[in-house]
PDB file of N, CA and C in Angstrom:
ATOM      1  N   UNK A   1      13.589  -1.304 -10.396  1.00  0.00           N
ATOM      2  CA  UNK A   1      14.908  -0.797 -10.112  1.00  0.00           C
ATOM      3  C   UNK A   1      15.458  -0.119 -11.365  1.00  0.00           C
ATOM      4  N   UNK A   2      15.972   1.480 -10.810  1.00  0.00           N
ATOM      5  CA  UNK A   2      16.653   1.697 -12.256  1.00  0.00           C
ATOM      6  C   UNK A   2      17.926   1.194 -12.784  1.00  0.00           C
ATOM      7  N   UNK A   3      17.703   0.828 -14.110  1.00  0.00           N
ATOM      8  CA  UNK A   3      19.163  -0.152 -14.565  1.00  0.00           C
ATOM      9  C   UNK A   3      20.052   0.864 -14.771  1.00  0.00           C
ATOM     10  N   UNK A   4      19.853   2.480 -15.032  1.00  0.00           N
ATOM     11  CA  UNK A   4      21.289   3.238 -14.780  1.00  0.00           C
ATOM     12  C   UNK A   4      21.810   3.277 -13.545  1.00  0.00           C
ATOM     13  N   UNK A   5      20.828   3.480 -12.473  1.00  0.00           N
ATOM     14  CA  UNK A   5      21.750   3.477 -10.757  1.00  0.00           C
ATOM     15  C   UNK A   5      21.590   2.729  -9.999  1.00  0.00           C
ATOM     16  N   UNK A   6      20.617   1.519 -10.804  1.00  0.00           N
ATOM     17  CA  UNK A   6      20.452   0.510  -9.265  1.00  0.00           C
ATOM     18  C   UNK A   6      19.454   0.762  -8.079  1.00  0.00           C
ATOM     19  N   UNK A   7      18.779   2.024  -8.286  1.00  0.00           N
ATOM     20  CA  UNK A   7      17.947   2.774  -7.207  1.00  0.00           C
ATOM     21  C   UNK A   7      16.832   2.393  -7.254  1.00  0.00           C
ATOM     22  N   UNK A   8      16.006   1.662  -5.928  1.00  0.00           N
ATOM     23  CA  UNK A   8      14.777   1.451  -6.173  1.00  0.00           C
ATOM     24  C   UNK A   8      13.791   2.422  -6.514  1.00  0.00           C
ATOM     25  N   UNK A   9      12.493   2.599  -7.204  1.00  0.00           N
ATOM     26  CA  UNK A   9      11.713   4.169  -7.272  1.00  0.00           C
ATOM     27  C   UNK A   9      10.225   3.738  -7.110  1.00  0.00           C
ATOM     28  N   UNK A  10       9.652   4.429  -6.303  1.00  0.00           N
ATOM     29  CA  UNK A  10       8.018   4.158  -6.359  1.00  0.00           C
ATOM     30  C   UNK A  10       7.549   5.107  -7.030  1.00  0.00           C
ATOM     31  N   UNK A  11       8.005   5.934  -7.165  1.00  0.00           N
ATOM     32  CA  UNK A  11       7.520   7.037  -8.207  1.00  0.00           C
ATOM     33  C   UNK A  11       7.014   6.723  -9.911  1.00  0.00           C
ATOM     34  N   UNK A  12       5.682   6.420  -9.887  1.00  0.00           N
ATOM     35  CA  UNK A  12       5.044   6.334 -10.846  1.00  0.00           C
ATOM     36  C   UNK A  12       4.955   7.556 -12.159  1.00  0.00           C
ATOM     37  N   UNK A  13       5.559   7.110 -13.803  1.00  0.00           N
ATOM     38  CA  UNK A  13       5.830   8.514 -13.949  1.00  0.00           C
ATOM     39  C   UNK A  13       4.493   8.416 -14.651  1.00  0.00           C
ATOM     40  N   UNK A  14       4.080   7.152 -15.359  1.00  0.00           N
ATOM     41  CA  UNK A  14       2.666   7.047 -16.049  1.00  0.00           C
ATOM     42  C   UNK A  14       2.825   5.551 -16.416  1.00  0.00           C
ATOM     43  N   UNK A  15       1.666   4.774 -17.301  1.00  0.00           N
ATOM     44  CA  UNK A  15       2.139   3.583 -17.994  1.00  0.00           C
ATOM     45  C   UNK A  15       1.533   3.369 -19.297  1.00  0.00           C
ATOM     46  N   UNK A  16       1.809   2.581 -20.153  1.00  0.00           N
ATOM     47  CA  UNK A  16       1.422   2.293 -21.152  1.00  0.00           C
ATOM     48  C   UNK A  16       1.080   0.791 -21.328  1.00  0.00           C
ATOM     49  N   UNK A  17       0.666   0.332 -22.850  1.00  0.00           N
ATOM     50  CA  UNK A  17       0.496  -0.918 -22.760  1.00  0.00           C
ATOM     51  C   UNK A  17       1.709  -1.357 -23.892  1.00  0.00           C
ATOM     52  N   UNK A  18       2.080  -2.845 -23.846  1.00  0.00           N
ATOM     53  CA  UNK A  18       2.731  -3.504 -24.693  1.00  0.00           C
ATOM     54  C   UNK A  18       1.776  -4.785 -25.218  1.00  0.00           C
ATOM     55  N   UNK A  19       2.143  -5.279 -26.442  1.00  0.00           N
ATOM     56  CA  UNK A  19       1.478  -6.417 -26.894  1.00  0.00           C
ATOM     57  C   UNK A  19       2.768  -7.410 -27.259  1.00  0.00           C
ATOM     58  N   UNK A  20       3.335  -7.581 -26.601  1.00  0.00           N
ATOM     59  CA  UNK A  20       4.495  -9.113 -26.557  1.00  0.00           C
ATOM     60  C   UNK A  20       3.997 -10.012 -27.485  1.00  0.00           C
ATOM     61  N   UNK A  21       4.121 -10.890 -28.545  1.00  0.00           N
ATOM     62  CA  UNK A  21       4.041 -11.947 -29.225  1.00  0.00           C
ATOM     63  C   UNK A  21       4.258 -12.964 -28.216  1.00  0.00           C
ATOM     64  N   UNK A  22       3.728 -14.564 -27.893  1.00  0.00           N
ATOM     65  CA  UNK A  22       4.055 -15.112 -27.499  1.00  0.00           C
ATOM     66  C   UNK A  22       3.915 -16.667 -28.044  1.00  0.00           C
ATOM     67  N   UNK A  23       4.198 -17.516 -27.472  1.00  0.00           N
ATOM     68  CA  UNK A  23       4.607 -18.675 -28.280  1.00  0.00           C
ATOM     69  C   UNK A  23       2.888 -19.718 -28.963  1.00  0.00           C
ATOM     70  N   UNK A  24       2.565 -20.087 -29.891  1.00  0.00           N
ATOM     71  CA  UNK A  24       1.185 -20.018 -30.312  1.00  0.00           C
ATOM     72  C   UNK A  24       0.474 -21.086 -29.489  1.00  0.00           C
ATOM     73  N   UNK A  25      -0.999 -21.075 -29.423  1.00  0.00           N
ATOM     74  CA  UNK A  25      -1.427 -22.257 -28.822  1.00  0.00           C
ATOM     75  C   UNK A  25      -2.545 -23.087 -29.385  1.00  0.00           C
ATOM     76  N   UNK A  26      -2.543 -23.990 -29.826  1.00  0.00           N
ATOM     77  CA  UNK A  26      -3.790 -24.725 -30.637  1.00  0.00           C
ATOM     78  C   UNK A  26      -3.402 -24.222 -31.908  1.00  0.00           C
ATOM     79  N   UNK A  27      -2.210 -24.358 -31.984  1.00  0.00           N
ATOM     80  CA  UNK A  27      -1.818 -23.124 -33.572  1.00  0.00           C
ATOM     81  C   UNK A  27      -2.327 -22.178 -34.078  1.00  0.00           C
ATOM     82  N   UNK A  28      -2.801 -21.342 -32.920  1.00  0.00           N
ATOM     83  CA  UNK A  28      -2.918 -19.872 -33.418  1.00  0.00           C
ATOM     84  C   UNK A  28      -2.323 -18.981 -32.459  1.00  0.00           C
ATOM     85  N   UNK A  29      -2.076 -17.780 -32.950  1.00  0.00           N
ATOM     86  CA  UNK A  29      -0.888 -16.297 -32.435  1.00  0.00           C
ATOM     87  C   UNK A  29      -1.410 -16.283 -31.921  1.00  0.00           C
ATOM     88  N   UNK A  30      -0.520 -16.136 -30.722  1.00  0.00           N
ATOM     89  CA  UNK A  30      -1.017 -15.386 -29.258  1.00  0.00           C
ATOM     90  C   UNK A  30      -0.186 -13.987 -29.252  1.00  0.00           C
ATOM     91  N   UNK A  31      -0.940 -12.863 -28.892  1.00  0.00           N
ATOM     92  CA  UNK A  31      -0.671 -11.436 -28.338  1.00  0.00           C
ATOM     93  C   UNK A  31      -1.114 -11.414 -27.102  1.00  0.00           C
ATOM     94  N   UNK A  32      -0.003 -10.938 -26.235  1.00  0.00           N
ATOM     95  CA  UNK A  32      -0.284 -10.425 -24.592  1.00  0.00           C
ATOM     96  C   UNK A  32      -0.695  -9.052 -24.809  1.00  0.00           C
ATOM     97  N   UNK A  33      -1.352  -8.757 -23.857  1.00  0.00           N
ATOM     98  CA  UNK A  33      -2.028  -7.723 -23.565  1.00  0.00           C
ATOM     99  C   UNK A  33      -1.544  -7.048 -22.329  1.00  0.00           C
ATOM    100  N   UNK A  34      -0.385  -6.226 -22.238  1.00  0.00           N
ATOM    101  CA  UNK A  34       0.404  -6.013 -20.811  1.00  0.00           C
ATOM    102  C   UNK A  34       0.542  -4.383 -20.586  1.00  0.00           C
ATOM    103  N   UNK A  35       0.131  -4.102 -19.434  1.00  0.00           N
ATOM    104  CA  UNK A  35       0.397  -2.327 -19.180  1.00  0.00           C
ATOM    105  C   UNK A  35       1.232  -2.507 -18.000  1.00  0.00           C
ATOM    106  N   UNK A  36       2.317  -2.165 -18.561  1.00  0.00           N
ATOM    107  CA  UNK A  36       3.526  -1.740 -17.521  1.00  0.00           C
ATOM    108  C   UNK A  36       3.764  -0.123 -17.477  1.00  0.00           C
ATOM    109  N   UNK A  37       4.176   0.143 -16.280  1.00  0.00           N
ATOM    110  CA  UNK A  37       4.346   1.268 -15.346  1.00  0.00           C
ATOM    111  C   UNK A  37       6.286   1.966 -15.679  1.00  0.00           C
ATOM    112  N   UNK A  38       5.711   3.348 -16.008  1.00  0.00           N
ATOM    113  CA  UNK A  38       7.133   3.869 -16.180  1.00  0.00           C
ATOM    114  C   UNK A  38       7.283   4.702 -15.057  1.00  0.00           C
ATOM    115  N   UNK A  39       8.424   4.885 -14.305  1.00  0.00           N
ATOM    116  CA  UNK A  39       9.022   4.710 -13.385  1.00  0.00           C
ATOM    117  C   UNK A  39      10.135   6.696 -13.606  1.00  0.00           C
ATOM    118  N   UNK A  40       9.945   7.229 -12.455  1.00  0.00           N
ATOM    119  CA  UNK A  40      10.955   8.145 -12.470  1.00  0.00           C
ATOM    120  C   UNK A  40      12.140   7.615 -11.235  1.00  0.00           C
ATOM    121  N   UNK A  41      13.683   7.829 -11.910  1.00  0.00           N
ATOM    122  CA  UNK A  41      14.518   7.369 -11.130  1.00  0.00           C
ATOM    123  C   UNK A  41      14.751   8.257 -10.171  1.00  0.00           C
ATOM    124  N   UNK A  42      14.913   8.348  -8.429  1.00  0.00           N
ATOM    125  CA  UNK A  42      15.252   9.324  -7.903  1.00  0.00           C
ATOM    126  C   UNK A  42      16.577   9.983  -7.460  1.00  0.00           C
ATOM    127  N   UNK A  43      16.969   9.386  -8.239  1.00  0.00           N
ATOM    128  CA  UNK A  43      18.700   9.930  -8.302  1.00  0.00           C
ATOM    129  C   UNK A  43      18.314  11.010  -9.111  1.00  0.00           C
ATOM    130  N   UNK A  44      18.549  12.442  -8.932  1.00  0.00           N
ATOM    131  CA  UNK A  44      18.849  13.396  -9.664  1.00  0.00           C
ATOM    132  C   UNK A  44      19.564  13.493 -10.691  1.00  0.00           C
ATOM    133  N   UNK A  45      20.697  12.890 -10.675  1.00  0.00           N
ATOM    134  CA  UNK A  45      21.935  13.100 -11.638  1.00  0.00           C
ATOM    135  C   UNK A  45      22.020  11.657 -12.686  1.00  0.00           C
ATOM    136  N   UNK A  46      20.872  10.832 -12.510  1.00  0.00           N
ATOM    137  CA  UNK A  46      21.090   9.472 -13.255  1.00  0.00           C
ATOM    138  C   UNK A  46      20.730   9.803 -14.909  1.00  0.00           C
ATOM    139  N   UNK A  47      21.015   9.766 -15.599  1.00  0.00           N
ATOM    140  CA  UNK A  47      20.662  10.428 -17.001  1.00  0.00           C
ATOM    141  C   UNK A  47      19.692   9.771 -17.865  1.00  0.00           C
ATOM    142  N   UNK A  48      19.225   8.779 -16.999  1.00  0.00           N
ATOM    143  CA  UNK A  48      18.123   8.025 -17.375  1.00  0.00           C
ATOM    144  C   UNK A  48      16.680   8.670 -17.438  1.00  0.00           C
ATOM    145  N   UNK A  49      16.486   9.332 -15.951  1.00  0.00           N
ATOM    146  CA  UNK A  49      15.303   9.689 -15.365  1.00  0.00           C
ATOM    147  C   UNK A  49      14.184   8.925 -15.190  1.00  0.00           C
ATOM    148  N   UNK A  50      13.510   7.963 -16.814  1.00  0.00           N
ATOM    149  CA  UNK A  50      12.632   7.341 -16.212  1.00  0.00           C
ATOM    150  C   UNK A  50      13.137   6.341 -16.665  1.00  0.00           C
ATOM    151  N   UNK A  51      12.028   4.835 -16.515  1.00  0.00           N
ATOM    152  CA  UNK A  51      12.717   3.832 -16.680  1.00  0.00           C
ATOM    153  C   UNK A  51      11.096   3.093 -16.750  1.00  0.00           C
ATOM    154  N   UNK A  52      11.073   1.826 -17.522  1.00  0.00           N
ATOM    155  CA  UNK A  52      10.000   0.795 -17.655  1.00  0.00           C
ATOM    156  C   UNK A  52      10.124  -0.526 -17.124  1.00  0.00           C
ATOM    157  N   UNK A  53       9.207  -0.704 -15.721  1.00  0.00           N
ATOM    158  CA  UNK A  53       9.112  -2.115 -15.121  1.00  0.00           C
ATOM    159  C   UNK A  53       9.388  -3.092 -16.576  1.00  0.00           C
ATOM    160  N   UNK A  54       9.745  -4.294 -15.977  1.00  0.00           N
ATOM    161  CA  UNK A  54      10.140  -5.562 -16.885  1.00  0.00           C
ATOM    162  C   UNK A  54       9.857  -6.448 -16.169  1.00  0.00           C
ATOM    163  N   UNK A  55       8.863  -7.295 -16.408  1.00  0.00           N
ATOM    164  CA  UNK A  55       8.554  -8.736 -15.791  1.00  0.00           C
ATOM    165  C   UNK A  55       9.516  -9.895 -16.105  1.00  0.00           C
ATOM    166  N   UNK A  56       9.901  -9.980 -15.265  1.00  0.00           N
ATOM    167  CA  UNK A  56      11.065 -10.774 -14.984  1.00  0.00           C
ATOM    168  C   UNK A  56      10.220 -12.421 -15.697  1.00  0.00           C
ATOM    169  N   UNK A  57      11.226 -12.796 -16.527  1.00  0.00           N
ATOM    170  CA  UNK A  57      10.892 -13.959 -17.491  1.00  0.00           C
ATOM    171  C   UNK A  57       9.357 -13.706 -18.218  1.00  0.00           C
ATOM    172  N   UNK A  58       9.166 -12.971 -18.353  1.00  0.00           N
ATOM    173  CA  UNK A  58       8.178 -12.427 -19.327  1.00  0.00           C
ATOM    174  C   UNK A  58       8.839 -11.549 -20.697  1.00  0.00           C
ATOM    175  N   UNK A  59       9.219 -10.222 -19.908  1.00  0.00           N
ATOM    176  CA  UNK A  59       9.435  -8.715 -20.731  1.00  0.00           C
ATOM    177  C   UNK A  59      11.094  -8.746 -20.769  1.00  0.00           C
ATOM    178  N   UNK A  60      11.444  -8.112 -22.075  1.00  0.00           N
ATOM    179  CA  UNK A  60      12.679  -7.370 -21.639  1.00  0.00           C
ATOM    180  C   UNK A  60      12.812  -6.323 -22.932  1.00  0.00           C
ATOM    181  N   UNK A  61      13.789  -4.906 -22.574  1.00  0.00           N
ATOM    182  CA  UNK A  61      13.594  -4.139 -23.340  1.00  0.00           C
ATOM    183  C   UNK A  61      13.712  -4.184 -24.889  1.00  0.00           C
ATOM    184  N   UNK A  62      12.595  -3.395 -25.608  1.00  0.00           N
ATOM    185  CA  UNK A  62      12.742  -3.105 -26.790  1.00  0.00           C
ATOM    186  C   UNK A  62      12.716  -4.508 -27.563  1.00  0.00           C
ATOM    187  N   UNK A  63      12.448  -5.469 -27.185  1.00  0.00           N
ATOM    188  CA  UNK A  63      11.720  -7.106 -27.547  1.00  0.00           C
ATOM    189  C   UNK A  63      10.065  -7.121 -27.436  1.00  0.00           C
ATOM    190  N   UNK A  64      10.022  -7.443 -28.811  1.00  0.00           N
ATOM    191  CA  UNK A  64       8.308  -7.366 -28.908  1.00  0.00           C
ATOM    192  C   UNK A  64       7.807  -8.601 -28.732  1.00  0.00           C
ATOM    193  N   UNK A  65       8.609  -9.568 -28.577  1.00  0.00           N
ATOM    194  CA  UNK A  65       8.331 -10.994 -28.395  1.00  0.00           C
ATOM    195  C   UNK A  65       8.956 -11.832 -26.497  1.00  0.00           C
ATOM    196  N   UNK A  66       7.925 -12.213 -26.230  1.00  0.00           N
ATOM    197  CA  UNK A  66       7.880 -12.903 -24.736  1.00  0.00           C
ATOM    198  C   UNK A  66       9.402 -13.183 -24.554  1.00  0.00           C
ATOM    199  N   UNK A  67       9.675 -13.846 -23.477  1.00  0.00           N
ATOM    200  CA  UNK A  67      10.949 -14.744 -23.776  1.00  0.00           C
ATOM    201  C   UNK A  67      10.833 -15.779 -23.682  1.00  0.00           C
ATOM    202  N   UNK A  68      10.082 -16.638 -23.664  1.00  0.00           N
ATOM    203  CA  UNK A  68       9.194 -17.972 -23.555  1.00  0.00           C
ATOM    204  C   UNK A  68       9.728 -17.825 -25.585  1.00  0.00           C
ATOM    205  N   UNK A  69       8.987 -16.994 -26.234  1.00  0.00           N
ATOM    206  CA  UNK A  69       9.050 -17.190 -28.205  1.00  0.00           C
ATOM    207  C   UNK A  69      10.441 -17.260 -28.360  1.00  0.00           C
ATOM    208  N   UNK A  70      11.178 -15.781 -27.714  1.00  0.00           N
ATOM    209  CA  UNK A  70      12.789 -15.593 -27.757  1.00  0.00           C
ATOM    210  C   UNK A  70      13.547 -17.247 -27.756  1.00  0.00           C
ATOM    211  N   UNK A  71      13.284 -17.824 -26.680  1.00  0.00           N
ATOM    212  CA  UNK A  71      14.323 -19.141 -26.766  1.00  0.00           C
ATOM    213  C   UNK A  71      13.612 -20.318 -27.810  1.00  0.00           C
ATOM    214  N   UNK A  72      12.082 -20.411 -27.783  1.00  0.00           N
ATOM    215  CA  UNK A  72      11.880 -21.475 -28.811  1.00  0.00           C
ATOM    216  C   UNK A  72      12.413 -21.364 -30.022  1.00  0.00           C
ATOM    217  N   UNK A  73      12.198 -20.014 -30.250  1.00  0.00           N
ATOM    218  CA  UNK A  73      12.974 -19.823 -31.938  1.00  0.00           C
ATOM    219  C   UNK A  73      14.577 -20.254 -31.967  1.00  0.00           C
ATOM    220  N   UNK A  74      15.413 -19.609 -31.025  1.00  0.00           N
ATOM    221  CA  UNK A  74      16.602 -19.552 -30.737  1.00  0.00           C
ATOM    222  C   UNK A  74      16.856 -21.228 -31.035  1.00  0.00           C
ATOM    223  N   UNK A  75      16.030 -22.510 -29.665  1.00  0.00           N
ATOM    224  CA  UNK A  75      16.129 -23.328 -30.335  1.00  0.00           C
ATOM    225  C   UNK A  75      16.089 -23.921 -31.284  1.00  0.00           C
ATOM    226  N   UNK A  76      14.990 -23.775 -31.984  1.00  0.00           N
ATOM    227  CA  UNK A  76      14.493 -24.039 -33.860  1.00  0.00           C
ATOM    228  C   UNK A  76      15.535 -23.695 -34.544  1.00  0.00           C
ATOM    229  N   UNK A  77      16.596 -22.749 -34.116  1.00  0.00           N
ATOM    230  CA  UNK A  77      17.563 -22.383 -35.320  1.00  0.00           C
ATOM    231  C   UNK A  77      18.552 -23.063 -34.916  1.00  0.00           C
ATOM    232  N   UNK A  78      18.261 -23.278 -34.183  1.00  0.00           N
ATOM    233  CA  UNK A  78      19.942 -24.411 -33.723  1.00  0.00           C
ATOM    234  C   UNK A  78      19.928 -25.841 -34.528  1.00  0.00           C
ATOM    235  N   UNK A  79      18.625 -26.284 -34.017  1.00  0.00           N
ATOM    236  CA  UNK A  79      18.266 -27.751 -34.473  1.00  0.00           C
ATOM    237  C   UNK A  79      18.315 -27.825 -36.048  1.00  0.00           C
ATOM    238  N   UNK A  80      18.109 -26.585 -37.099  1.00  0.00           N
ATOM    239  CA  UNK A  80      17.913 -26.931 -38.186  1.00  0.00           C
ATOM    240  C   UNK A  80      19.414 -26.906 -38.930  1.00  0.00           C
ATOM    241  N   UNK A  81      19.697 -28.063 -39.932  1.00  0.00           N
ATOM    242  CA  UNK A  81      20.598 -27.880 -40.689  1.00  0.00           C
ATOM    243  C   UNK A  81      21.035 -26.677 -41.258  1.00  0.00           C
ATOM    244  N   UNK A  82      21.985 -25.743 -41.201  1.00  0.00           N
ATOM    245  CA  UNK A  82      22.690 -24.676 -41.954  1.00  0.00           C
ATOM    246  C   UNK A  82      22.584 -24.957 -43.677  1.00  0.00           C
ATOM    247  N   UNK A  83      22.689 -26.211 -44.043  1.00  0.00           N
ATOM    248  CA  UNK A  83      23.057 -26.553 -45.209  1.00  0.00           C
ATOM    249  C   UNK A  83      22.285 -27.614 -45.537  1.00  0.00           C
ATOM    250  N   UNK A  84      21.469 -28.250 -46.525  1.00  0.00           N
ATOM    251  CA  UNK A  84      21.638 -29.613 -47.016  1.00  0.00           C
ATOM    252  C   UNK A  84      22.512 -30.155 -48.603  1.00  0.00           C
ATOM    253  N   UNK A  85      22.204 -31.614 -48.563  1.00  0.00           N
ATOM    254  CA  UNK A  85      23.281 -31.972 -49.636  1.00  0.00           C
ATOM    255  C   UNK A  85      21.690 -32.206 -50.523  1.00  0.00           C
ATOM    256  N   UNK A  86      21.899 -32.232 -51.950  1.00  0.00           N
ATOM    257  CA  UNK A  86      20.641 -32.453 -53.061  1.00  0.00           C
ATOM    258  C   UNK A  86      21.229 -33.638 -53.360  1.00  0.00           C
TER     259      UNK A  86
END
C-alpha cells in the first residue's frame, strides 16, 4: 500500500535486496538476506510514485536493523543505569 495515498498497487516497478542486522544467535551477527519489491503508486498525482514493500514486524523504512534488534537495544538502554556512584 502506498503510504502517500493509501492506494493498493500491483504494479511492480523493480526490486532490490536489503541486508537488515538482526538480533545475534549463538553469539554471532546475523545479516538477513531480503529482496523486496518497489512498487509504482497508481494515483497519478501522488508525489511519491514509487514506494518499497515493508514486512510487517520485520522491515521498516530507512532502518538497517530488524525490529526484533530495534526493541532489544531500546530495552538494554532502558535497563542500564544513566549514571553510577564510584
Amino acid at each position: 500500500m502506498c503510504p502517500g495515498r493509501g492506494v493498493w498497487s500491483n504494479r511492480v516497478h523493480g526490486s532490490y535486496l536489503r541486508f537488515p542486522a538482526d538480533v545475534p544467535s549463538a553469539g554471532r551477527r546475523v545479516v538477513l538476506r531480503l529482496r523486496v519489491r518497489r512498487f509504482a503508486c497508481r494515483d497519478t498525482v501522488c508525489p511519491r510514485r514509487t514506494f518499497v514493500e515493508q514486512i510487517a514486524g520485520l522491515t521498516r523504512r530507512h532502518v538497517q536493523r530488524t525490529e526484533k534488534l530495534c526493541s532489544d537495544r531500546h530495552s538494554n538502554q532502558r535497563s542500564r543505569p544513566r549514571w553510577s556512584m564510584r
